[in-house]
Protein backbone atom coordinates (compact mmCIF):
# COMPACT_ATOMS: atom_id res chain seq x y z
CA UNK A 1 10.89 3.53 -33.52
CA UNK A 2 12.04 1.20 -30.46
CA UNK A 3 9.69 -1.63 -29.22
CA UNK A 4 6.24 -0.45 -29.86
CA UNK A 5 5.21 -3.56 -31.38
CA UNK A 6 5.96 -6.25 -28.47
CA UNK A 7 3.53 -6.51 -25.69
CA UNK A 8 4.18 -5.90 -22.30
CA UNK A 9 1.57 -7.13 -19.29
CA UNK A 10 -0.30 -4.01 -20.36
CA UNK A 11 -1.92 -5.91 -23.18
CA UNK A 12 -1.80 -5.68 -27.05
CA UNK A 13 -4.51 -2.86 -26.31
CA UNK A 14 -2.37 -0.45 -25.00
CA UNK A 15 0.64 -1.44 -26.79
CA UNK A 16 -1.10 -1.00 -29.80
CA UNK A 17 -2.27 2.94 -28.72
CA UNK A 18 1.28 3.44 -27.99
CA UNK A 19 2.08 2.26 -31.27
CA UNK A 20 -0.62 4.96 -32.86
CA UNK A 21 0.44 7.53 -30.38
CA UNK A 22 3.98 6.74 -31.04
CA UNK A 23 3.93 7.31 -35.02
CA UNK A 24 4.89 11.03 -34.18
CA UNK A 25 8.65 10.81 -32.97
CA UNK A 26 11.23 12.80 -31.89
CA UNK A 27 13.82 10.76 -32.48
CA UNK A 28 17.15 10.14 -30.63
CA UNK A 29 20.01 10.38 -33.16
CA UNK A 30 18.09 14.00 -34.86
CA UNK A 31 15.97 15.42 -32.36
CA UNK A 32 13.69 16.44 -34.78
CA UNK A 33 9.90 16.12 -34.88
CA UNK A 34 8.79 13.08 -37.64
CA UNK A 35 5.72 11.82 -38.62
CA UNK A 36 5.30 8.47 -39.43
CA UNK A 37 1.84 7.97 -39.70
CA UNK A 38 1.37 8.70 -43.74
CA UNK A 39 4.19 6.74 -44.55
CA UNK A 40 3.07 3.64 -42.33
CA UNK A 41 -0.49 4.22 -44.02
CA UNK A 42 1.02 3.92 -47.49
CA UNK A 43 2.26 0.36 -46.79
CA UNK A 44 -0.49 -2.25 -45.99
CA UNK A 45 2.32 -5.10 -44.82
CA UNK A 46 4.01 -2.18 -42.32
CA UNK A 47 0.49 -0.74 -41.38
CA UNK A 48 -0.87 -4.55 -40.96
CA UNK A 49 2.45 -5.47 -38.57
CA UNK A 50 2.30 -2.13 -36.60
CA UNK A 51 -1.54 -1.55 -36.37
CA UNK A 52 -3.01 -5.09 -36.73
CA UNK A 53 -6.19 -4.01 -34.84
CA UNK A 54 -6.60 -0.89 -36.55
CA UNK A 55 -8.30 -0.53 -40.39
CA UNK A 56 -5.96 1.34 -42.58
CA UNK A 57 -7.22 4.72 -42.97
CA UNK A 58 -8.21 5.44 -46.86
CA UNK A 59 -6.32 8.94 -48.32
CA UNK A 60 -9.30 10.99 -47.18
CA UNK A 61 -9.41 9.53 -43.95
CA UNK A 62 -5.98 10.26 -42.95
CA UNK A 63 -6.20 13.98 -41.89
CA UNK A 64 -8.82 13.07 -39.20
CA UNK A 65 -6.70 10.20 -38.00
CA UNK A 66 -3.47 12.35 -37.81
CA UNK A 67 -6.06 15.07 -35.94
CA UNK A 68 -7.27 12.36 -33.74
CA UNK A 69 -3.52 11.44 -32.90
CA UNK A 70 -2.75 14.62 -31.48
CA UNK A 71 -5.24 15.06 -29.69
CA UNK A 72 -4.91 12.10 -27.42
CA UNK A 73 -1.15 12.64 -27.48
CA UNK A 74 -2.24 16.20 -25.75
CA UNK A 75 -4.57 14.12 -23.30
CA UNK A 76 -1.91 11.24 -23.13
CA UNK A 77 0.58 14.72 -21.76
CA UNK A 78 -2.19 16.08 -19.59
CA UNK A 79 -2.88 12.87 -18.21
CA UNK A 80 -6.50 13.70 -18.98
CA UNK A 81 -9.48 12.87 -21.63
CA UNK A 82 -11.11 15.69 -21.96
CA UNK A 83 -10.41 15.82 -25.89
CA UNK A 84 -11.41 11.80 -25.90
CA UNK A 85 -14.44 13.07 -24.82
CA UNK A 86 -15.02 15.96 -26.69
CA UNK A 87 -14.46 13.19 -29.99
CA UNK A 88 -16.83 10.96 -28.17
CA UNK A 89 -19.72 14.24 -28.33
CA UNK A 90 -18.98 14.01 -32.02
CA UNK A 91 -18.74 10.55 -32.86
CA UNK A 92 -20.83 8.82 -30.66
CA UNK A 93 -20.04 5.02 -30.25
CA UNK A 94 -22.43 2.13 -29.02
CA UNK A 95 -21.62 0.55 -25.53
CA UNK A 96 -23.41 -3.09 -25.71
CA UNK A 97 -23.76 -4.98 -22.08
CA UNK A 98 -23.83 -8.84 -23.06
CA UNK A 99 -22.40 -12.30 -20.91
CA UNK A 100 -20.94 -10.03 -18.46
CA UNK A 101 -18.86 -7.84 -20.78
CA UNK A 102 -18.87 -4.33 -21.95
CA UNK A 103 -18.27 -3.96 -25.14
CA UNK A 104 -17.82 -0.80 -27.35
CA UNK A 105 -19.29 -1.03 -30.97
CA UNK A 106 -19.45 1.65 -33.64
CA UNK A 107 -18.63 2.27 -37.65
CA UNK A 108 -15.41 1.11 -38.44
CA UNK A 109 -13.79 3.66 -39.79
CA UNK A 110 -9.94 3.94 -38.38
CA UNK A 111 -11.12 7.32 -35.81
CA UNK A 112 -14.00 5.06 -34.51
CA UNK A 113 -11.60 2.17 -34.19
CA UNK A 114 -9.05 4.56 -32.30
CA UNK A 115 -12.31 6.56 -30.00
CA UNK A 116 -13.27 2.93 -29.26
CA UNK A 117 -10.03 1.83 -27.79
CA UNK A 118 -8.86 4.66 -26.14
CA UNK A 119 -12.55 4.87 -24.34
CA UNK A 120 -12.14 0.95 -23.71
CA UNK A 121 -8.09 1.79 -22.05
CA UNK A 122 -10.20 4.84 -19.98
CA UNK A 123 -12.95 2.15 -18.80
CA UNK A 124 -10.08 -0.33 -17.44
CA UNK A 125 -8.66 2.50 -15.73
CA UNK A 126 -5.35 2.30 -18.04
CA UNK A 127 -5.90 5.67 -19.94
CA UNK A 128 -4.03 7.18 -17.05
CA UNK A 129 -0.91 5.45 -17.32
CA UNK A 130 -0.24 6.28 -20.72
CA UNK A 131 2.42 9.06 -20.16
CA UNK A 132 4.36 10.83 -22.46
CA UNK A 133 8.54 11.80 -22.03
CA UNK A 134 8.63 15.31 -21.34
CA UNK A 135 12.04 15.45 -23.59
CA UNK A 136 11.46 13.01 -26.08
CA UNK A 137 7.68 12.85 -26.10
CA UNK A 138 7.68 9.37 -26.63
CA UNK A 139 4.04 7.85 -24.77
CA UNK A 140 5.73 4.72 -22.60
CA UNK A 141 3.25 2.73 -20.28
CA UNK A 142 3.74 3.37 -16.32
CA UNK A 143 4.43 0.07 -14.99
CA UNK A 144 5.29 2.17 -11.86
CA UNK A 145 2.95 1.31 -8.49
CA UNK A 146 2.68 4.42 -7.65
CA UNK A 147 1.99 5.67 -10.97
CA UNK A 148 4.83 8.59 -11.00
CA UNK A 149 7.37 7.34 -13.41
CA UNK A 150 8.32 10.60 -15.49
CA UNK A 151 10.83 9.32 -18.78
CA UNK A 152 10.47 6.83 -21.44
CA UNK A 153 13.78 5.30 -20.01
CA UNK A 154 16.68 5.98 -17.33
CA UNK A 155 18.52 3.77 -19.44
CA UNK A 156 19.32 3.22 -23.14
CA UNK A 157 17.94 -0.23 -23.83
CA UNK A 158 16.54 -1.64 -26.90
CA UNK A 159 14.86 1.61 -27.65
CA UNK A 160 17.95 4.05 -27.50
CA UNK A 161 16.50 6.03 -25.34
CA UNK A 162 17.83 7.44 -21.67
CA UNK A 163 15.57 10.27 -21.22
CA UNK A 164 15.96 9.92 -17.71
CA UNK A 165 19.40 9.97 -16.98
CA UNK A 166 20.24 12.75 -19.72
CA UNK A 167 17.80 14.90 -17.67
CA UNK A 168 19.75 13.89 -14.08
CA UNK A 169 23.08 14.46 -16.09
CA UNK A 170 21.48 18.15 -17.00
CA UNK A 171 20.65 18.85 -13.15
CA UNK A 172 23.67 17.90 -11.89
CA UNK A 173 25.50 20.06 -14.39
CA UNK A 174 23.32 22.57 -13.86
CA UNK A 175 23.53 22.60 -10.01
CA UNK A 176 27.67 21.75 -10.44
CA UNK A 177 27.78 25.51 -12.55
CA UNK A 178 25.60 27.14 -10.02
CA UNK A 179 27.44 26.07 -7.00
CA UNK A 180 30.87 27.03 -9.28
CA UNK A 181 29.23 30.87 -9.72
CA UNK A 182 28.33 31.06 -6.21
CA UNK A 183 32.04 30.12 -4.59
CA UNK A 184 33.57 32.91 -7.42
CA UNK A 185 31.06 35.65 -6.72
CA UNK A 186 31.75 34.57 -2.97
């Protein structure tokens, strides 16, 4: 699954919501959609190295979680939080003000754990940088000043991954066969 583990000047907060977001895949080498998230739950040394902030979700807590996942995949894709917040109306958490710190407290169920840090990532304006690959789908963190960067990768690094310049590679080709169809129909 690439480097979701390692931290980047992010934080381990938002590496760590990349690393929930990120346990749906579409992988490189099959292209097809995978779900990771039961299987990581399954192992407590995996789920402990991957999600060290995050309680392992029981067997009948796991449907919400996987629910929960999605949804703030679609948010992380919209670049938005309206389903954060519609989670929020239905699982309220406790905001404490104490020593100069916000803090966000709440059961501790894995969703509450999850609604907690994505509303903590939304508070220090971060929320907004989580961005998912529009071929891959994989949620990367824009490091980007201006906050545009569109693909996981241009290049294929430690992750395998070159969304970026497969999708240049596509345009040129595509442009290359259009400019071909106009100079025979010409």
């Amino acid at each position: 699954m690439g480097n979701q583990t390692g931290t980047t000047v992010a934080g381990p907060q938002v590496e760590e919501m990349r690393s929930f977001l990120n346990t749906w895949v579409v992988p490189n080498d099959t292209r097809e959609e995978t779900e990771t998230l039961p299987g990581l739950a399954a192992s407590a040394q995996e789920w402990a190295r991957v999600l060290p902030h995050l309680p392992r979700p029981r067997t009948d807590e796991l449907t919400e979680l996987l629910l929960l996942r999605d949804d703030l995949r679609e948010d992380v894709t919209e670049r938005g939080s309206r389903r954060l917040d519609d989670w929020l109306a239905r699982r309220p958490q406790t905001v404490r003000i104490g020593e100069g710190e916000l803090r966000l407290e709440g059961p501790a169920a894995p969703v509450d754990v999850v609604l907690r840090q994505a509303a903590h990532l939304v508070l220090v304006e971060r929320w907004r940088r989580l961005r998912a690959c529009p071929d891959c789908r994989w949620v990367f963190y824009d490091h980007s000043r201006n906050n545009t960067r569109t693909w996981c990768s241009m290049y294929a690094g430690e992750s395998g991954r070159a969304c970026g310049s497969i999708a240049k590679v596509r345009r040129m080709r595509a442009a290359q066969k259009q400019r071909a169809a106009v100079t025979e129909a010409g």
